[in-house]
C-alpha atoms as a PDB file:
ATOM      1  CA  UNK A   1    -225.574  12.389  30.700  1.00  0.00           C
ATOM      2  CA  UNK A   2    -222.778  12.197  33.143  1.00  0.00           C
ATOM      3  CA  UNK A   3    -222.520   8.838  36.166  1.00  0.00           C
ATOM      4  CA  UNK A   4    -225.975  10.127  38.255  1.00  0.00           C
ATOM      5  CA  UNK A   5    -225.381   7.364  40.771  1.00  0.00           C
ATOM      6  CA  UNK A   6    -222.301   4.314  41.607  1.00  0.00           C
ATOM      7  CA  UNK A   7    -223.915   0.890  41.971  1.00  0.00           C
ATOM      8  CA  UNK A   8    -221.750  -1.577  43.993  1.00  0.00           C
ATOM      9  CA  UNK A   9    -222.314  -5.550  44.625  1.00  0.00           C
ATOM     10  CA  UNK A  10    -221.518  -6.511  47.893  1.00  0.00           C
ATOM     11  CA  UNK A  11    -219.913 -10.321  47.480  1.00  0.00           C
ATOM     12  CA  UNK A  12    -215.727  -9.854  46.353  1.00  0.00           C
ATOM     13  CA  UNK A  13    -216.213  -5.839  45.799  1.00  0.00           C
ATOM     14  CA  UNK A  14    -216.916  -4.918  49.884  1.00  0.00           C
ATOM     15  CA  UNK A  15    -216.521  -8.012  51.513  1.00  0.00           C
ATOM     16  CA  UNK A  16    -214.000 -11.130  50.876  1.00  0.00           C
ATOM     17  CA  UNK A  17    -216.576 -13.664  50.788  1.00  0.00           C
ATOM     18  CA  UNK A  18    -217.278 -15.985  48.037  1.00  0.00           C
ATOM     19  CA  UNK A  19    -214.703 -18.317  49.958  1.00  0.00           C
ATOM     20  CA  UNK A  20    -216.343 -17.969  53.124  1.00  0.00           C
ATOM     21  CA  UNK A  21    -220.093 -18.618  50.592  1.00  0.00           C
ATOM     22  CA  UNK A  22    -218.159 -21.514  49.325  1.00  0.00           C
ATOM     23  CA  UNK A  23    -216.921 -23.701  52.444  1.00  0.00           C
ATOM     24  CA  UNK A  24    -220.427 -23.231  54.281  1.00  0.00           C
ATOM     25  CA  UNK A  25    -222.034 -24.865  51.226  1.00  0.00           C
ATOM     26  CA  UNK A  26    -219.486 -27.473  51.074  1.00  0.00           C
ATOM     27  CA  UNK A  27    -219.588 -27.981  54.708  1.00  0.00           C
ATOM     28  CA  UNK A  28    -223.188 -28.212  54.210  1.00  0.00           C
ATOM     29  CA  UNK A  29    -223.255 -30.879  51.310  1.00  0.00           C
ATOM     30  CA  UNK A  30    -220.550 -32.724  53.137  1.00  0.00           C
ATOM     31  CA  UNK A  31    -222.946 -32.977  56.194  1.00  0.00           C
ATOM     32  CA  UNK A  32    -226.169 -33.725  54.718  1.00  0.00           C
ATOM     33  CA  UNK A  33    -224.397 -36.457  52.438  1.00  0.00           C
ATOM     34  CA  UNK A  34    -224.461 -34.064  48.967  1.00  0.00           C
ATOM     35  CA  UNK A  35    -222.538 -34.265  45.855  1.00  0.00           C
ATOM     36  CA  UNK A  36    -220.174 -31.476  45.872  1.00  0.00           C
ATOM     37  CA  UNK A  37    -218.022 -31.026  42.578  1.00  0.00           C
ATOM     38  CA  UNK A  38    -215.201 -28.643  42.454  1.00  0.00           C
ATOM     39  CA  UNK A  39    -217.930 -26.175  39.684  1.00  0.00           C
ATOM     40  CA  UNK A  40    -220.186 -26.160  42.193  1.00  0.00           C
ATOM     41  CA  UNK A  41    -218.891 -22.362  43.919  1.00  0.00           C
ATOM     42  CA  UNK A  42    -218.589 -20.918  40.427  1.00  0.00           C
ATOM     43  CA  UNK A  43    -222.018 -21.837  39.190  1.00  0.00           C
ATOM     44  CA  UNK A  44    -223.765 -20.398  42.181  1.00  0.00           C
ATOM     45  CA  UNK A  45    -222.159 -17.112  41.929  1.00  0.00           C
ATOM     46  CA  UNK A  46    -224.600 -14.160  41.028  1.00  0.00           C
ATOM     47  CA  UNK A  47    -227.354 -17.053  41.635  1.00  0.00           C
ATOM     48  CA  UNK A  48    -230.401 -15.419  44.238  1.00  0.00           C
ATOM     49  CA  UNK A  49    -230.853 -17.575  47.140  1.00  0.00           C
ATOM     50  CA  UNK A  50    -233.996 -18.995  46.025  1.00  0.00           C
ATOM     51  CA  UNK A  51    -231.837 -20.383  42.610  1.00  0.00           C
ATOM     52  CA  UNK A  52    -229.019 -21.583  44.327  1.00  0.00           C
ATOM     53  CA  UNK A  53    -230.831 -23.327  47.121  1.00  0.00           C
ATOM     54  CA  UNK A  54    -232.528 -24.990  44.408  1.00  0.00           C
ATOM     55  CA  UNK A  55    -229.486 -25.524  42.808  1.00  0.00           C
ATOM     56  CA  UNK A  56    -228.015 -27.299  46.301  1.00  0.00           C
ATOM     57  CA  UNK A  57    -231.130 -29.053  46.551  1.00  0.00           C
ATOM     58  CA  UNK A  58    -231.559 -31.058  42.802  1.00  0.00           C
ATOM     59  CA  UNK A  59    -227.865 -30.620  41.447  1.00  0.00           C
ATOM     60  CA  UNK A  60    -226.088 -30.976  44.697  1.00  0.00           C
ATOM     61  CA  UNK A  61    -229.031 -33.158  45.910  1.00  0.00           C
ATOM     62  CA  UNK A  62    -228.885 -32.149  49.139  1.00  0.00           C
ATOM     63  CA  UNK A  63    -232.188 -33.634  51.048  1.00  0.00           C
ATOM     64  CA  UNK A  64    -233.159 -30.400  53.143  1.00  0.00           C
ATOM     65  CA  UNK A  65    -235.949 -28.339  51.290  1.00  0.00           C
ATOM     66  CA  UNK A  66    -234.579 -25.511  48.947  1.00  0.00           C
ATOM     67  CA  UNK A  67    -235.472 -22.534  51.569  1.00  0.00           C
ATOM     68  CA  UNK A  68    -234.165 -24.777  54.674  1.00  0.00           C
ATOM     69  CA  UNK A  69    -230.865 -24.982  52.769  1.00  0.00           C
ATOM     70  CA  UNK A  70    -230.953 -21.091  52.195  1.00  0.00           C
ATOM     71  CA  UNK A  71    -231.521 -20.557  56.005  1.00  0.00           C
ATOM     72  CA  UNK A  72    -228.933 -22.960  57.127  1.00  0.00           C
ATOM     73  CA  UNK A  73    -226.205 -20.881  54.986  1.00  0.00           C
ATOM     74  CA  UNK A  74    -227.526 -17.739  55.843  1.00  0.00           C
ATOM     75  CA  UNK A  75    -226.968 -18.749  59.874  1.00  0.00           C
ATOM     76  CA  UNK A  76    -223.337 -19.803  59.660  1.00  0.00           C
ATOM     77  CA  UNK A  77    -222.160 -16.758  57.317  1.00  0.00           C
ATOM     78  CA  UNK A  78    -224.100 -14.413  59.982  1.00  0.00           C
ATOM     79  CA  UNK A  79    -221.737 -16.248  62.419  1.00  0.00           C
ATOM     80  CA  UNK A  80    -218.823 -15.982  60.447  1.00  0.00           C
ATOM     81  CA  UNK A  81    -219.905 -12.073  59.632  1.00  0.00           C
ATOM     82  CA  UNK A  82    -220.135 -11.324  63.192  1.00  0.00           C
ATOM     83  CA  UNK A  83    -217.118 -13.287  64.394  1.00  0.00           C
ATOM     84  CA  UNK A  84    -215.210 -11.102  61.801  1.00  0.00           C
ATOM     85  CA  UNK A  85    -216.237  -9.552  58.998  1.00  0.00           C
ATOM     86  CA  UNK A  86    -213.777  -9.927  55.792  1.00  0.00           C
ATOM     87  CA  UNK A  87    -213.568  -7.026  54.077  1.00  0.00           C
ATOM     88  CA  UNK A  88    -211.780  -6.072  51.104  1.00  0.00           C
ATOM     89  CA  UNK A  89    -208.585  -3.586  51.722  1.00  0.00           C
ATOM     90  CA  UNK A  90    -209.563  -0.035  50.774  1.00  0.00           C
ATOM     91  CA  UNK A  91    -213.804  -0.972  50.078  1.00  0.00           C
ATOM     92  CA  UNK A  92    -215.329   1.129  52.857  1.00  0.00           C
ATOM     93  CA  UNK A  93    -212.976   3.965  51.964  1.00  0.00           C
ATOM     94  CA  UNK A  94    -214.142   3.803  48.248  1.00  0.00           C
ATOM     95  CA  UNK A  95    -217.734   3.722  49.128  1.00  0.00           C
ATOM     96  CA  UNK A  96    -217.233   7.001  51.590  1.00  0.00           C
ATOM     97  CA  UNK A  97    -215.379   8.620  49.093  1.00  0.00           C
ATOM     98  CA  UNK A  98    -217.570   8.098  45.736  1.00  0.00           C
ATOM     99  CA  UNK A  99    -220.768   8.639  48.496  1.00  0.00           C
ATOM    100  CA  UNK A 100    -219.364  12.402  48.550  1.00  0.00           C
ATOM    101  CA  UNK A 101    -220.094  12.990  44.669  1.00  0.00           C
ATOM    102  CA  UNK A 102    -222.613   9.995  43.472  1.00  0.00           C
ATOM    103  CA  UNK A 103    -225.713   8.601  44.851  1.00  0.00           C
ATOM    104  CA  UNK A 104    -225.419   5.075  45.805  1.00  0.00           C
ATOM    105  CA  UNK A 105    -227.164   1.424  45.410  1.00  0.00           C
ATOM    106  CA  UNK A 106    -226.059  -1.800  45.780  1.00  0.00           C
ATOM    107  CA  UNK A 107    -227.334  -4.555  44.172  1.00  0.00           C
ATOM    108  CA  UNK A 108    -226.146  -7.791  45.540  1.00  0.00           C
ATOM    109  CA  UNK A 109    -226.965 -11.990  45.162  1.00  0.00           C
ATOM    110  CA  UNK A 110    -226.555 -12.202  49.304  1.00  0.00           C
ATOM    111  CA  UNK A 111    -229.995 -12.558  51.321  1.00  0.00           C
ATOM    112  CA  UNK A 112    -231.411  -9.367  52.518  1.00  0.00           C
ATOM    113  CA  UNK A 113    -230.586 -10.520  55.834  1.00  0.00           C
ATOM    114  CA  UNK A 114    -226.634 -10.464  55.029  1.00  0.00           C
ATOM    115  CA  UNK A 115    -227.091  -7.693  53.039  1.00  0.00           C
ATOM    116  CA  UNK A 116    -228.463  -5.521  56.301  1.00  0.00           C
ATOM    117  CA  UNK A 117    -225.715  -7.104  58.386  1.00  0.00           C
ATOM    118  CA  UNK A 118    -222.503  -6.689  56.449  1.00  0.00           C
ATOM    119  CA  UNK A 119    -223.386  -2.743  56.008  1.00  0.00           C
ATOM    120  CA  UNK A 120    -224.508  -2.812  59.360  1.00  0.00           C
ATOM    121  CA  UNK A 121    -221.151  -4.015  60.547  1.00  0.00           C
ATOM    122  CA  UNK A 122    -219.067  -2.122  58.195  1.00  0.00           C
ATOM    123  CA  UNK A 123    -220.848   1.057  59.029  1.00  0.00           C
ATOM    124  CA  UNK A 124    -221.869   2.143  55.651  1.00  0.00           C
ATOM    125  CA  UNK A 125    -225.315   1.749  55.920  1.00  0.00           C
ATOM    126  CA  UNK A 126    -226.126   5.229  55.436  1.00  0.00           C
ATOM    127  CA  UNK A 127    -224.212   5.802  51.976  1.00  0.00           C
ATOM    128  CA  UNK A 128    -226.711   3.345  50.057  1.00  0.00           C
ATOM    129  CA  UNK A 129    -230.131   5.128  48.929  1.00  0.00           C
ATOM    130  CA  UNK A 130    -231.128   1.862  47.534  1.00  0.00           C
ATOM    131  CA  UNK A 131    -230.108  -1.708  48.349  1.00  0.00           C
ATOM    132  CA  UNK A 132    -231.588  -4.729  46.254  1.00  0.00           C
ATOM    133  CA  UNK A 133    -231.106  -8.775  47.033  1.00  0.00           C
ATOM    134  CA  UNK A 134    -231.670 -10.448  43.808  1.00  0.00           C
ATOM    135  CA  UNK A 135    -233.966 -12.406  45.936  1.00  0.00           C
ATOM    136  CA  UNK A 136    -236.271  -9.762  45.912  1.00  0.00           C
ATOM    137  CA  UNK A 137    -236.508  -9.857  41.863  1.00  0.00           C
ATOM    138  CA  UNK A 138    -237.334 -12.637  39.630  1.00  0.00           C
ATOM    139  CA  UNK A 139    -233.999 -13.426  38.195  1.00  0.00           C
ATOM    140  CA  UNK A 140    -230.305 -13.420  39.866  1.00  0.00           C
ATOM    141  CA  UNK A 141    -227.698 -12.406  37.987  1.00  0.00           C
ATOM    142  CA  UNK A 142    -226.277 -12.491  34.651  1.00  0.00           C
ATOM    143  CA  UNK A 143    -229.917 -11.456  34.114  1.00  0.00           C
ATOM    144  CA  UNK A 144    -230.309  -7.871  34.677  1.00  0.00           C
ATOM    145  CA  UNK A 145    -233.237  -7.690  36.949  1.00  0.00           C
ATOM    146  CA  UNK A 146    -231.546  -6.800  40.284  1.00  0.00           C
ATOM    147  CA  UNK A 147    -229.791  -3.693  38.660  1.00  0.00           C
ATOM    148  CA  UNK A 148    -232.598  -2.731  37.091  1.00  0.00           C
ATOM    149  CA  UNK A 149    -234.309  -2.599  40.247  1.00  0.00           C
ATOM    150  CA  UNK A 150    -231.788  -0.226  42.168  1.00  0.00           C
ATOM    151  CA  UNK A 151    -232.105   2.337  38.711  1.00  0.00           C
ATOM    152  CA  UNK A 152    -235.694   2.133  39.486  1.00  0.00           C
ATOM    153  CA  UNK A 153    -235.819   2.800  43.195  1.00  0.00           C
ATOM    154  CA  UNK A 154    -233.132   5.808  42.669  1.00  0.00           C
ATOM    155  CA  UNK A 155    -235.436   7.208  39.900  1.00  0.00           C
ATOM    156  CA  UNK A 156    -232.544   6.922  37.411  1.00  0.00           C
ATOM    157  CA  UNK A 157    -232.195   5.362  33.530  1.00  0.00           C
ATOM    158  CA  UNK A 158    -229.483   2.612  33.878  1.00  0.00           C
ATOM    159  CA  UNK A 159    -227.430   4.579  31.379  1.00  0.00           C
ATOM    160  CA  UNK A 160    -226.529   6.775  34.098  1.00  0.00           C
ATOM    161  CA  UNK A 161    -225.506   4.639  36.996  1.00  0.00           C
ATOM    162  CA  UNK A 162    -222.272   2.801  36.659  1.00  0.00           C
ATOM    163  CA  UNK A 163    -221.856  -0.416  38.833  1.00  0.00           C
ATOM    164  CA  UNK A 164    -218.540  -1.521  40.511  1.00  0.00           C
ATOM    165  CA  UNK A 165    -218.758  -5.415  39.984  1.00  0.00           C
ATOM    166  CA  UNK A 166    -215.961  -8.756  40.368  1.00  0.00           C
ATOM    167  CA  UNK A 167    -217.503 -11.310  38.606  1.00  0.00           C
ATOM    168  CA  UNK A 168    -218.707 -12.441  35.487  1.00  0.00           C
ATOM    169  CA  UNK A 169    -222.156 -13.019  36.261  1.00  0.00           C
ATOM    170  CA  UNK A 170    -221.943  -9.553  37.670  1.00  0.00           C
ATOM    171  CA  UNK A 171    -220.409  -8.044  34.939  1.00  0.00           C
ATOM    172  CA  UNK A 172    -222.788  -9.252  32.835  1.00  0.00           C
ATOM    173  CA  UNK A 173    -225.947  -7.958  34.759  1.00  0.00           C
ATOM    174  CA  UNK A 174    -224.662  -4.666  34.768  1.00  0.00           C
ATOM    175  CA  UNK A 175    -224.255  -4.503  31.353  1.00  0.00           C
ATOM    176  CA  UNK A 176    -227.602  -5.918  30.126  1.00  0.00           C
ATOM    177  CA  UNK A 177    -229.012  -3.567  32.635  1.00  0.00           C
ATOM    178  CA  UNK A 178    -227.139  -0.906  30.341  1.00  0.00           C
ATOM    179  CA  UNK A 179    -225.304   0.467  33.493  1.00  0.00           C
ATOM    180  CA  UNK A 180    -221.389   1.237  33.195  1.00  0.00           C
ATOM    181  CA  UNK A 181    -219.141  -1.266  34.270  1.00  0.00           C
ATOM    182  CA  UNK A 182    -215.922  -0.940  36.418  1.00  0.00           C
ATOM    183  CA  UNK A 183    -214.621  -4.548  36.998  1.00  0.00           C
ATOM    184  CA  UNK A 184    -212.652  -5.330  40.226  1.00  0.00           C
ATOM    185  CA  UNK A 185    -211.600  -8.583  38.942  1.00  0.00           C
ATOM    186  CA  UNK A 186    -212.256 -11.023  42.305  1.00  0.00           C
ATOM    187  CA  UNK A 187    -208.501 -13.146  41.613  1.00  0.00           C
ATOM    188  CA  UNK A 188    -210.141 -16.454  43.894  1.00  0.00           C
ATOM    189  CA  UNK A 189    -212.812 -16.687  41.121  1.00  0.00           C
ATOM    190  CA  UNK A 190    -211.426 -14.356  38.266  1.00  0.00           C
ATOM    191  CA  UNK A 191    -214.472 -13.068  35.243  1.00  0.00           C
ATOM    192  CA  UNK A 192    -213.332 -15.019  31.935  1.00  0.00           C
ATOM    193  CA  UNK A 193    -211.842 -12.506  29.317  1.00  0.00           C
ATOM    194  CA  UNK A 194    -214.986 -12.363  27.049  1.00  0.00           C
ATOM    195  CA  UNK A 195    -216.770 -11.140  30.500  1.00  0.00           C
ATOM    196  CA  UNK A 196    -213.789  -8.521  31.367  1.00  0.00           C
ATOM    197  CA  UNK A 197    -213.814  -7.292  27.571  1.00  0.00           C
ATOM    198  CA  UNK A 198    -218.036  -5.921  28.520  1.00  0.00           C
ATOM    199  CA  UNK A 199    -216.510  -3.745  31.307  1.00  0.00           C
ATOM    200  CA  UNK A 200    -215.551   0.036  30.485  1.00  0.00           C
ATOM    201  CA  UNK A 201    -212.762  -0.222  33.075  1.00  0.00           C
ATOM    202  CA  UNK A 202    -210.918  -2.541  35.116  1.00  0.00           C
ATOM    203  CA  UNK A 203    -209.071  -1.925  37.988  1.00  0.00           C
ATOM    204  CA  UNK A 204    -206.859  -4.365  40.484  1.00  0.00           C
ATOM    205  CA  UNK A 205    -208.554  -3.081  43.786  1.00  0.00           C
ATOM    206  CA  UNK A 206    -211.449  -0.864  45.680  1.00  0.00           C
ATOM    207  CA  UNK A 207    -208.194   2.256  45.938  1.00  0.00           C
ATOM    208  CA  UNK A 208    -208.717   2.673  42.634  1.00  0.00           C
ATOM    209  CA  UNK A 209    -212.055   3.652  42.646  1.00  0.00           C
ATOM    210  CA  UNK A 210    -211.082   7.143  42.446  1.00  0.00           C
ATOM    211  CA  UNK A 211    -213.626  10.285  41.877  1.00  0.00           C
ATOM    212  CA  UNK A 212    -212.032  11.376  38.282  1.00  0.00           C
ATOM    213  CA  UNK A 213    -212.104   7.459  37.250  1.00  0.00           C
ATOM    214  CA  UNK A 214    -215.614   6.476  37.719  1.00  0.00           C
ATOM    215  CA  UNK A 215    -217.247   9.886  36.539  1.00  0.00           C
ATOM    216  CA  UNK A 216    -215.495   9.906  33.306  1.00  0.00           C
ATOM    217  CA  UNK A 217    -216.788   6.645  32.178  1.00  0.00           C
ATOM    218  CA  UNK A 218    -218.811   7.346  28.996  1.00  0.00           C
ATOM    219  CA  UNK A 219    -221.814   5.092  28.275  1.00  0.00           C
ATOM    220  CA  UNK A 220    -221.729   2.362  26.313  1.00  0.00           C
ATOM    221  CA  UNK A 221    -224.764   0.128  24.979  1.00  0.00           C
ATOM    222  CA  UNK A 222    -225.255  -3.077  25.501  1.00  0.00           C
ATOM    223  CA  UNK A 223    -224.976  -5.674  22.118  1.00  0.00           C
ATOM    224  CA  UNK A 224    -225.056  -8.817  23.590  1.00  0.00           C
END
């Protein structure tokens, strides 16, 4: 079978944020008198919020309970978001432009509450048929749960979706899903090459997310 449906994340594919993600947590630790260590943005990324509020809470050992330190974030990137929203050159023209051939999901490690806002504010709400927060699974990613989830709710097999993805955490949860991969390599943060080498295609930005490109991407099985 031929791509059914395009599957984007949301975090360094449509908006320019793992930065922003990165100095509010710091901020945050800094504040509430955490241990911050330079790893700390990497291993959070692809984490839900309920593991990396854990994560701030016992590695970072940041005082606050787990779900007051997710709400805390949450408020000052909603801030940020609405101040001005970052997003990446050329992103809301891709999603318009696959939207016209593919059915669309996104399946994102953001809250549902940033998820909402950021499409809200990019106006591209309407292109996604299915939207998933890892958060609303029981694993984030490199486990596969939150893509699975978006195949469910569009009623597809994995094996026909192909997900647009920047990290390796990412990467990796679309492949164990057993979805097509098109890497956007996010250059703050970039996938290892191990990662990169479990994506069908990679590309330098969102403009290259062209019609011909993502549809031709045969499907390849997952042997990890």
């Amino acid at each position: 079978m031929g791509v059914g449906a395009v599957v984007f994340d949301l975090d360094g594919v449509i908006v320019d944020s793992e930065h922003v993600w990165n100095e509010a947590r710091m901020r945050l630790a800094e504040e509430r008198g955490g241990l911050w260590h330079a790893g700390a943005q990497r291993a959070m990324m692809g984490m839900s919020s309920t593991e990396w509020s854990r994560y701030m809470h016992e590695v970072i050992e940041l005082p606050d309970p787990p779900e007051e330190i997710s709400a805390e974030v949450v408020r000052r990137l909603s801030a940020i978001y609405r101040e001005e929203l970052p997003l990446i050159p050329g992103a809301v023209e891709a999603v318009r432009r696959l939207r016209a051939r593919f059915r669309l999901g996104l399946a994102s490690s953001s809250n549902r509450e940033l998820i909402d806002l950021v499409l809200d504010l990019a106006g591209i709400a309407e292109c996604f048929e299915a939207t998933v927060s890892s958060e609303e699974v029981a694993r984030g990613k490199p486990a596969p749960n939150v893509y699975l989830e978006v195949a469910r709710l569009l009623e597809l097999p994995p094996e026909d979706c192909a997900a647009i993805e920047d990290s390796e955490n990412g990467i990796l949860s679309a492949r164990r899903a057993g979805m097509r991969v098109v890497a956007v390599p996010n250059p703050r943060y970039p996938p290892g090459d191990a990662a990169l080498a479990e994506a069908d295609v990679v590309v330098r930005s969102p403009a290259e997310l062209t019609l011909s490109l993502v549809g031709s991407i045969p499907p390849r099985e997952w042997r990890g």
